[in-house]
Protein backbone atom coordinates (compact mmCIF):
# COMPACT_ATOMS: atom_id res chain seq x y z
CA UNK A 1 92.37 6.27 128.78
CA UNK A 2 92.19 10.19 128.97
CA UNK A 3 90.51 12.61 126.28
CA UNK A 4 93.94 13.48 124.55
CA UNK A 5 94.75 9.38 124.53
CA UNK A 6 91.72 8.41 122.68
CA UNK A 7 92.24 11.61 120.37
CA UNK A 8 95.65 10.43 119.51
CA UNK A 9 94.38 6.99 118.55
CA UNK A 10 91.90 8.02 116.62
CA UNK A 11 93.42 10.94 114.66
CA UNK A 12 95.87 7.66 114.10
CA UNK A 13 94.04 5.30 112.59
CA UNK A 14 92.32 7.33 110.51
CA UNK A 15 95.37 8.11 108.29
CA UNK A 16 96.25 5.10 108.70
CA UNK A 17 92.95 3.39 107.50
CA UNK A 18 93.05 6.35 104.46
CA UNK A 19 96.28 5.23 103.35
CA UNK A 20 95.71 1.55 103.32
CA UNK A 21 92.61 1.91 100.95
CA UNK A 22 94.90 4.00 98.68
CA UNK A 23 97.75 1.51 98.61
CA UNK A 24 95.23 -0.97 97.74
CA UNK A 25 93.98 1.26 94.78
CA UNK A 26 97.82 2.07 93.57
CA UNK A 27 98.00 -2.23 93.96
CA UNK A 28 95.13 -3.10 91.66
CA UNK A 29 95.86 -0.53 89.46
CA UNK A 30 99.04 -1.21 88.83
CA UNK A 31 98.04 -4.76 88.61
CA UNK A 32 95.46 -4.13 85.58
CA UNK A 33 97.90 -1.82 83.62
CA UNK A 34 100.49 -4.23 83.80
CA UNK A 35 98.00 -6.96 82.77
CA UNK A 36 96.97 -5.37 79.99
CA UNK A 37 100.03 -3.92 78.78
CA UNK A 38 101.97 -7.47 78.99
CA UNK A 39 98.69 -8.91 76.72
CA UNK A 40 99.84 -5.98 74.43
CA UNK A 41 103.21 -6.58 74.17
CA UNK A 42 102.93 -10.61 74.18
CA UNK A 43 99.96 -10.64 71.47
CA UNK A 44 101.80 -7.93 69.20
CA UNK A 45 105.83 -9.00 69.45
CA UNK A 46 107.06 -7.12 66.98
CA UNK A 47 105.90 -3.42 68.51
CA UNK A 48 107.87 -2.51 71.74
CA UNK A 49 108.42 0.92 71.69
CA UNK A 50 109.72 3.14 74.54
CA UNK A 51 106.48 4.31 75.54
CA UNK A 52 105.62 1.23 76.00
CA UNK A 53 108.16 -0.42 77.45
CA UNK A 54 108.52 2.60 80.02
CA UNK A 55 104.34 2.26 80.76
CA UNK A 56 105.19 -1.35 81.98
CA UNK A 57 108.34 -0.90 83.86
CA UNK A 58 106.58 1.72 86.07
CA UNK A 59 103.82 -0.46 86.54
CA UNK A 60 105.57 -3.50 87.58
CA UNK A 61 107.88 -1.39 89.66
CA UNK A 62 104.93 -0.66 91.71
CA UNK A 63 102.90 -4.03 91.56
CA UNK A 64 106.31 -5.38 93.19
CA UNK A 65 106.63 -1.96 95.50
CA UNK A 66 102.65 -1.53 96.90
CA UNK A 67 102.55 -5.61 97.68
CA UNK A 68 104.84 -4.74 100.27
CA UNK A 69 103.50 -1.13 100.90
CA UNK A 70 99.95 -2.44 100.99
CA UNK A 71 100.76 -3.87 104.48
CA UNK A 72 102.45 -1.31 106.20
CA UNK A 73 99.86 1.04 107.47
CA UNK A 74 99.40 -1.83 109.84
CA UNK A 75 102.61 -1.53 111.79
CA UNK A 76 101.94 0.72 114.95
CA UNK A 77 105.95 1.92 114.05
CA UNK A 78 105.13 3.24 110.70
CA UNK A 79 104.67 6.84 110.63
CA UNK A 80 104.90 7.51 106.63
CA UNK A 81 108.58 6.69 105.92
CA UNK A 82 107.39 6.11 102.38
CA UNK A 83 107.22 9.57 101.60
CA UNK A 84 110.19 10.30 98.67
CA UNK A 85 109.43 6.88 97.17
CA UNK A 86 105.33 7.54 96.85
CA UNK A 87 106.59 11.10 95.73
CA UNK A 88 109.14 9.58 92.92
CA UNK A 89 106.07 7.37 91.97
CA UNK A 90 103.74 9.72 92.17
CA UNK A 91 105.98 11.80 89.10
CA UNK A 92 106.68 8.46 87.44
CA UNK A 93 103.16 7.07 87.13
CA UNK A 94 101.78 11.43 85.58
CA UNK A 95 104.79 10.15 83.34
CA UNK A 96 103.13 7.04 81.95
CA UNK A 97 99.93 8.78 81.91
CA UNK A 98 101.16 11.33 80.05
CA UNK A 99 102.94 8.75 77.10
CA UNK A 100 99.58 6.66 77.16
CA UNK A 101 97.63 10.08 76.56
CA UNK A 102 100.46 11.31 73.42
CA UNK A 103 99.78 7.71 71.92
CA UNK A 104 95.84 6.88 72.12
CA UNK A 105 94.01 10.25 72.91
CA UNK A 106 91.55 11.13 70.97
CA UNK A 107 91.34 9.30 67.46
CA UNK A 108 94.79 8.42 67.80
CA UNK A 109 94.16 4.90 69.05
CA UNK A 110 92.15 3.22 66.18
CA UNK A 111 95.25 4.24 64.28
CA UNK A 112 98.18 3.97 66.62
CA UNK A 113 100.35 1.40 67.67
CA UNK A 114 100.97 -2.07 68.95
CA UNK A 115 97.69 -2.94 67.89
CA UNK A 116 95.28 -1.13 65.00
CA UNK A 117 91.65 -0.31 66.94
CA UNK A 118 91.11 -2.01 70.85
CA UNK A 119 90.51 1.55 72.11
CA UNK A 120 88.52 0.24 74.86
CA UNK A 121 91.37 -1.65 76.45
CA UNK A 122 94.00 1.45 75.45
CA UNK A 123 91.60 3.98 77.14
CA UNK A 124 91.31 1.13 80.20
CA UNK A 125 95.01 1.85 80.38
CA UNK A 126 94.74 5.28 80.24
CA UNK A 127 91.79 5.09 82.64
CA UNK A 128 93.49 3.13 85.37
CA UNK A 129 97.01 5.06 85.15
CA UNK A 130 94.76 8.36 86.09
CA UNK A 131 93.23 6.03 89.21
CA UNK A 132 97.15 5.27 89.94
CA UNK A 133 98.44 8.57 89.66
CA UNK A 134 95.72 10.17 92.27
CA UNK A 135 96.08 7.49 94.70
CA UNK A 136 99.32 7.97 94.44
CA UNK A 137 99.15 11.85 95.00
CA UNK A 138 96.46 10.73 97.79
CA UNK A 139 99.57 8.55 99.52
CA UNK A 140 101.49 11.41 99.43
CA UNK A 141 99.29 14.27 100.92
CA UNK A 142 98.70 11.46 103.38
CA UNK A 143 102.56 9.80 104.43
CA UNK A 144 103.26 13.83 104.58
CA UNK A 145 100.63 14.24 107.22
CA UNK A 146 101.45 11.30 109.54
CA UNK A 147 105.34 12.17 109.16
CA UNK A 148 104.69 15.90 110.05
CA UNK A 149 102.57 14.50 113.09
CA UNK A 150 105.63 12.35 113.64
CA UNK A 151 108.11 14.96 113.65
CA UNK A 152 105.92 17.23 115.57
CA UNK A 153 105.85 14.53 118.80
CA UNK A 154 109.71 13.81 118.53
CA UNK A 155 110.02 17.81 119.07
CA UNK A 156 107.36 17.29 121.65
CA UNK A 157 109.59 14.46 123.33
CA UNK A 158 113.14 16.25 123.31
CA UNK A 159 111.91 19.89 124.62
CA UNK A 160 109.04 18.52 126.94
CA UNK A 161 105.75 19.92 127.49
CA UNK A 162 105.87 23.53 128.61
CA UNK A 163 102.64 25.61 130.04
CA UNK A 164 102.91 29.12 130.39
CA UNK A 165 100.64 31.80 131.91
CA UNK A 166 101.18 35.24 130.09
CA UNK A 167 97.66 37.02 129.66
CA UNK A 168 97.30 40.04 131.88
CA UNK A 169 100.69 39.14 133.69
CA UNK A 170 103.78 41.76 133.58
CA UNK A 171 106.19 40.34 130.97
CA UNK A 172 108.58 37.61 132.93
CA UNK A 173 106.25 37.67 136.12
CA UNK A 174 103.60 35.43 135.65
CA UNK A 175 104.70 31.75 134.64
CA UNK A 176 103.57 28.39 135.28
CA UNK A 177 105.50 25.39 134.81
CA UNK A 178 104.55 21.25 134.56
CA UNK A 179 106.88 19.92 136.90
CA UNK A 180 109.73 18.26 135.74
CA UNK A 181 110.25 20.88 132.82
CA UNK A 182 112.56 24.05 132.49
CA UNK A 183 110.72 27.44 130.47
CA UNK A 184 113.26 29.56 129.12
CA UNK A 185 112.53 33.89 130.50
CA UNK A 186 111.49 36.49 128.30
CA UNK A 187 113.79 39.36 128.06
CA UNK A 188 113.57 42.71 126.00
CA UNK A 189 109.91 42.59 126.52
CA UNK A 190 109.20 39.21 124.45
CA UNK A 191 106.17 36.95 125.80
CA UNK A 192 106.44 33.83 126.39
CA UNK A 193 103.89 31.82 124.20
């Protein structure tokens, strides 16, 4: 395998590797919210209010979402197709964080609903949507890397590779082409680049 083979593979599974540590962080922290929000709302049925209720449908939605996403930075074919939905998430999750930080910050929680006091497990909630939320970000800055490296080898493909010698040449005069491949002419004085 040549130099700009093994570069390729490696500058691919390193993203790759990246992003399936952060899916597993988005999994288990979705998994712990959701745990401890369900004890909340099965221990205490009488208090279900929209904050609430909206903390665990977000984290459910991405337990059930990142079980599936955990294993695709595995498939060879995958080159960060998740993008919109890890951004939509991403919002949704700051969101939650955001409700659970209104409702318990501070000495709010000792006197704030569905249950007086058990700060420690409201601030674990709190604690493990901010863990969420920057893995999330994390997925994003990385699916938007291996989809611009994506799109940047589909140009690649369609206009083949083009080599062209311009330094100390006349403009129009002095090109070299890979054979097999067509390099459009400078005119008006433009270089070729």
């Amino acid at each position: 395998m040549d130099s700009t083979g093994s570069k390729s593979s490696l500058s691919n599974i390193i993203p790759r590797s990246l992003l399936g540590l952060s899916n597993f962080s988005v999994l288990a922290s979705s998994a712990i919210v959701t745990g401890i929000i369900s004890w909340f709302l099965h221990r205490w049925p009488g208090y279900r209010n929209t904050h609430l209720i909206y903390q665990e449908v977000i984290a459910v939605l991405t337990l059930l979402i990142y079980l599936f996403a955990l294993a695709l930075p595995a498939f060879k074919g995958y080159r960060g197709y998740g993008l919109p939905l890890t951004l939509a998430l991403s919002y949704l999750w700051l969101t939650s964080l955001i409700f659970a930080s209104q409702d318990w910050s501070g000495h709010r929680c000792y006197y704030s609903q569905p249950v007086y006091d058990y700060c420690r497990m409201k601030h674990a909630v709190q604690a493990f949507q901010i863990i969420g939320f920057c893995s999330l970000l994390f997925n994003t800055v990385i699916e938007a890397i291996m989809w611009a490296e994506h799109r940047r080898h589909q140009a690649k493909a369609r206009t083949g590779t083009v080599t062209t010698v311009v330094d100390k040449c006349p403009v129009g005069t002095c090109t070299h082409t890979v054979p097999g491949t067509h390099i459009p002419t400078a005119t008006n004085g433009d270089r070729l680049v």
